[in-house]
Protein backbone atom coordinates (compact mmCIF):
# COMPACT_ATOMS: atom_id res chain seq x y z
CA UNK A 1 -5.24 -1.38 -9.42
CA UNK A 2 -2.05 0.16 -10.25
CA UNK A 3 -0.01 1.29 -7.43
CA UNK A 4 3.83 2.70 -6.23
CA UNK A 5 5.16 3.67 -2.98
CA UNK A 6 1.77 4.11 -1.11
CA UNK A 7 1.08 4.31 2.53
CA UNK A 8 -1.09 4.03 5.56
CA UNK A 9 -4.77 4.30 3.91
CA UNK A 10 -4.12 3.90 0.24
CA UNK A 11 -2.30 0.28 1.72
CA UNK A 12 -5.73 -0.52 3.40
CA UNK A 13 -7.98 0.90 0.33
CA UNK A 14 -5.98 -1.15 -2.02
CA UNK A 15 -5.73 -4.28 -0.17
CA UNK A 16 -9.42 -3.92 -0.12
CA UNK A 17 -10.01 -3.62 -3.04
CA UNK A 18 -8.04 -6.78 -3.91
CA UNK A 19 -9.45 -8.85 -1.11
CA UNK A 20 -12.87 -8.30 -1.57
CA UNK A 21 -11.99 -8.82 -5.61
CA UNK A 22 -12.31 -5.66 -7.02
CA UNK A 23 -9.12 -5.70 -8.70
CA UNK A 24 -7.90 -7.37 -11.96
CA UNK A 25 -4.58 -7.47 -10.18
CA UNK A 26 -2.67 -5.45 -7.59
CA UNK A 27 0.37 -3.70 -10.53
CA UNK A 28 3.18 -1.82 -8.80
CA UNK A 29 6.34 -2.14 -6.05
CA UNK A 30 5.68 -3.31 -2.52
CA UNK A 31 3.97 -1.05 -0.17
CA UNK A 32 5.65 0.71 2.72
CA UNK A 33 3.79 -0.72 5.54
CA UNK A 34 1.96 2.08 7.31
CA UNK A 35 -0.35 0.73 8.75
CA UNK A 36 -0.60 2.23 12.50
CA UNK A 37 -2.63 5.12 13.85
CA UNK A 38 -0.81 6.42 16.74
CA UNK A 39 -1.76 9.28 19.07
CA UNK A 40 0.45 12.04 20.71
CA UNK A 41 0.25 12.59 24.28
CA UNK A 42 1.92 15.99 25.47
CA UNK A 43 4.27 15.74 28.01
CA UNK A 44 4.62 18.72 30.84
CA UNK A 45 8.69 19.03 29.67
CA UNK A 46 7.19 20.04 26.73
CA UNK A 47 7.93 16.82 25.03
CA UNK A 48 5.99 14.61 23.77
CA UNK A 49 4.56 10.38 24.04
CA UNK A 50 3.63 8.80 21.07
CA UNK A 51 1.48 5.69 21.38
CA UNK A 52 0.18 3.39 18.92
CA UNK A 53 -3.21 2.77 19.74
CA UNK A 54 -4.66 0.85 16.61
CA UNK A 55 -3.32 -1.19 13.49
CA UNK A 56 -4.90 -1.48 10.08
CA UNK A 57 -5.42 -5.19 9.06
CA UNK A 58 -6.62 -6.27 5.63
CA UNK A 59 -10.15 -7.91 5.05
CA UNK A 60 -8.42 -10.85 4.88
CA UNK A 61 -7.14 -10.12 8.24
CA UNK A 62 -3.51 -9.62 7.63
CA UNK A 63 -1.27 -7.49 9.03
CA UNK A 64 0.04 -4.08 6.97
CA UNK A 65 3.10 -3.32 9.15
CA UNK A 66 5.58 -4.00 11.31
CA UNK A 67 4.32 -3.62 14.71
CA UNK A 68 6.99 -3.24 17.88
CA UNK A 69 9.47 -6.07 17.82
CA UNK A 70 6.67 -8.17 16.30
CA UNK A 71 7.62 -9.83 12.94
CA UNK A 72 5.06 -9.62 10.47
CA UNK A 73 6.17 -9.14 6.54
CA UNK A 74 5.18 -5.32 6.21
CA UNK A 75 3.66 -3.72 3.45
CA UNK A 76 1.26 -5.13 0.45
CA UNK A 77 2.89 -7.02 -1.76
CA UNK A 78 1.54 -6.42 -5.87
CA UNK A 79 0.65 -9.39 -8.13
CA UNK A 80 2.75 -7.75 -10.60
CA UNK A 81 5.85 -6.45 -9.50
CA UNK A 82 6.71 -2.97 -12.03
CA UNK A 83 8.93 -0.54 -10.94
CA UNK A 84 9.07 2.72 -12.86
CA UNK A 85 10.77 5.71 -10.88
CA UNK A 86 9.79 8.29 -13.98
CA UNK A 87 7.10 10.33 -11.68
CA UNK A 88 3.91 11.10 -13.55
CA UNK A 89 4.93 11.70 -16.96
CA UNK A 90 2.56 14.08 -19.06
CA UNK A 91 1.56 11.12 -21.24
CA UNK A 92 0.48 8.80 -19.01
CA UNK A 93 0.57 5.78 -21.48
CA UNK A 94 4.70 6.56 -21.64
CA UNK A 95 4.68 5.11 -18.30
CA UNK A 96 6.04 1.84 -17.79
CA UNK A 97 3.99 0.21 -15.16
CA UNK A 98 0.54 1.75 -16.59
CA UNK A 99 1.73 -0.49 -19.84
CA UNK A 100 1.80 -2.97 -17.89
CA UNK A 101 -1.35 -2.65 -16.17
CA UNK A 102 -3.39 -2.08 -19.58
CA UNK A 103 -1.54 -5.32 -20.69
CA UNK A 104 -2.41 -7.45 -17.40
CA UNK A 105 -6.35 -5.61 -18.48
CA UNK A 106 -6.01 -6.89 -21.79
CA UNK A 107 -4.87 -10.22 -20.99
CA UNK A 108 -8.01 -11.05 -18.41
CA UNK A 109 -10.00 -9.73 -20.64
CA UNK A 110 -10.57 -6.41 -18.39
């Protein structure tokens, strides 16, 4: 699964993937760390409450962000660390980190 600067969901969809092993290997940067759904309660100054009332974990039951003053290492960290900051180029196979990814596939055998 081939991945760069996701968030909330995709962090849980790929994790998933990778935990319940679906993936050849997780290919990208570190994930932001997203993790929480929070709700927004109105306030009658015309302000506003925001409340986080639920946190994504992984299947394997680990946390995907940073969570109040508690310290847990946010984000999803990939097997293969690739950077590429081109954005989607129109051929795809010019990118560096889908290189990689087809060679991680070709070395597994994928």
């Amino acid at each position: 699964h081939l991945f760069n600067e996701i968030a909330s969901s995709a962090e849980v969809f790929a994790s998933a993937l990778h935990d319940n092993g679906r993936t050849v290997a997780l290919v990208g940067t570190k994930t932001f760390g997203k993790g929480v759904i929070q709700h927004t309660f109105p306030m009658p100054d015309g302000g506003g409450l925001r409340l986080t009332v639920a946190e994504y974990l992984t299947p394997s039951l680990k946390h995907v962000s940073k969570v109040g003053s508690l310290k847990y290492d946010s984000g999803i960290r990939p097997d293969v660390y690739c950077e590429s900051k081109q954005g989607i180029p129109k051929n795809v196979g010019a990118d560096l980190c889908v290189g990689v990814a087809l060679d991680v596939l070709e070395s597994t055998g994928g």
